[in-house]
Protein backbone atom coordinates (compact mmCIF):
# COMPACT_ATOMS: atom_id res chain seq x y z
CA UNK A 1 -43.88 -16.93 70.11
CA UNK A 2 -40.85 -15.79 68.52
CA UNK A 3 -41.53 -13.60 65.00
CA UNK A 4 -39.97 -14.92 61.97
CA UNK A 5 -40.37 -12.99 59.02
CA UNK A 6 -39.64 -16.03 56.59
CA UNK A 7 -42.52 -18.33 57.95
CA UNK A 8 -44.95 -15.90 56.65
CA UNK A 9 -46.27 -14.55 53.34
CA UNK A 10 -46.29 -10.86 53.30
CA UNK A 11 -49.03 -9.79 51.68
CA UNK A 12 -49.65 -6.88 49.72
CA UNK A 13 -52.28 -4.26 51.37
CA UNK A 14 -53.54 -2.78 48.42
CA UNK A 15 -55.25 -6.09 47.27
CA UNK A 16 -57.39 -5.05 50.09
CA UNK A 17 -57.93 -1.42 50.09
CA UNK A 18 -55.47 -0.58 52.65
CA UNK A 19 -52.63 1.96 52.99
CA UNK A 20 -49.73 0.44 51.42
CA UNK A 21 -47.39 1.31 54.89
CA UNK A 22 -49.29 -1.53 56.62
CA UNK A 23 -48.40 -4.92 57.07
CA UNK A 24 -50.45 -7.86 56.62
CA UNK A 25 -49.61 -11.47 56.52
CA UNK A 26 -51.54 -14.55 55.79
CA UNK A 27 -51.27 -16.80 58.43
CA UNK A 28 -53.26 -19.67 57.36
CA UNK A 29 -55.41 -20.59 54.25
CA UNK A 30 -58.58 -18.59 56.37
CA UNK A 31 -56.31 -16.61 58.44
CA UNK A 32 -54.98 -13.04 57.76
CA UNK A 33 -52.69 -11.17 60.53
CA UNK A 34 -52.26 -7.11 60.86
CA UNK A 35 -48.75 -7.01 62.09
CA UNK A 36 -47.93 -3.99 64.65
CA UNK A 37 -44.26 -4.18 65.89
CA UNK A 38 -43.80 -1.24 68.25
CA UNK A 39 -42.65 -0.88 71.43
CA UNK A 40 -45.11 1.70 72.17
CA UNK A 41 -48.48 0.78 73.67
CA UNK A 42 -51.84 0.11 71.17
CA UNK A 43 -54.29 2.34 72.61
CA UNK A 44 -58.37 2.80 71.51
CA UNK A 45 -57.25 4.73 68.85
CA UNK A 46 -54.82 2.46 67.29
CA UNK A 47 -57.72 -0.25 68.07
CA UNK A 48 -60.22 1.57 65.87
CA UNK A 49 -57.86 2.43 62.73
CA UNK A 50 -57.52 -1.71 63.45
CA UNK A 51 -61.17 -2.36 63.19
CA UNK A 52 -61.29 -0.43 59.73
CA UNK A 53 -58.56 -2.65 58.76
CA UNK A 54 -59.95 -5.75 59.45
CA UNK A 55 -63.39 -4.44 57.81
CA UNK A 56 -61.66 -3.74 54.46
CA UNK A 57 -59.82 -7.19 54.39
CA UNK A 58 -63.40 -8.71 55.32
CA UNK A 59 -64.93 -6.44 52.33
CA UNK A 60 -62.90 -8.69 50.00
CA UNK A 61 -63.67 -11.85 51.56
CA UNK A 62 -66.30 -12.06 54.33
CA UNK A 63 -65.08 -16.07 54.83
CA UNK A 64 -61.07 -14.76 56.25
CA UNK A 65 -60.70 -14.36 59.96
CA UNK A 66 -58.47 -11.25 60.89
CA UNK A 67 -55.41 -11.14 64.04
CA UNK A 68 -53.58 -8.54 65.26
CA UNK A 69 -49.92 -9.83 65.80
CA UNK A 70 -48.27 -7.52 68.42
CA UNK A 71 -45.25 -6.82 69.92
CA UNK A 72 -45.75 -4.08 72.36
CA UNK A 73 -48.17 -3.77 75.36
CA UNK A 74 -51.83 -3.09 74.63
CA UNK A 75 -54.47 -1.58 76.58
CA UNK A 76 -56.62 -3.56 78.28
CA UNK A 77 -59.64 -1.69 76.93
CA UNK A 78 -58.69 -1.98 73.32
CA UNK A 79 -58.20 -5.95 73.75
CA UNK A 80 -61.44 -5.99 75.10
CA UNK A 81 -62.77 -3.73 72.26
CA UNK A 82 -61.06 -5.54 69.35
CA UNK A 83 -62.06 -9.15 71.06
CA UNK A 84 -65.86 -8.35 70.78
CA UNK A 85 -65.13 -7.23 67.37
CA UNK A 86 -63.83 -10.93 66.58
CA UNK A 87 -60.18 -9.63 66.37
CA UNK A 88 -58.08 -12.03 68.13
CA UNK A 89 -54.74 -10.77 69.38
CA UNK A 90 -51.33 -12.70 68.63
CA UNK A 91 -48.18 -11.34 71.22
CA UNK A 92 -44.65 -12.11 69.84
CA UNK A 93 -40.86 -11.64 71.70
């Protein structure tokens, strides 16, 4: 899936409690995406800082389902931890 910033609303993080240097788009009407464009890997640490993320967009509406859109690798145990936390993981060019 090739990235293009135009197709998606930015949102602004704040609106949700979050640190104003993270991005968040909405990617549907019930969809919200945490974008992390690196070319480093996402390890467990990056996947927990992600899982308070997703629980402060939640806070303001319990109803919107949270992705992580990526760009780099991940590791395998922090897809598997952010996948049982409902977190479904979106991997762009």
């Amino acid at each position: 899936m090739k990235f293009n910033e135009e197709t998606f609303e930015y949102l602004n993080p704040e609106d949700y409690g979050i640190n104003k240097r993270q991005k968040i788009i909405r990617v549907s009407d019930d969809e919200i995406g945490i974008v992390k464009l690196r070319k480093s890997r996402i390890i467990m640490k990056d996947g927990k800082q992600i899982i308070q993320i997703s629980e402060a967009i939640k806070s303001k509406n319990s109803m919107l389902k949270v992705n992580l859109i990526i760009s780099g690798p991940i590791c395998s145990k922090t897809t598997k931890y952010l996948n049982e936390n409902n977190i479904n993981i979106i991997c762009i060019d």
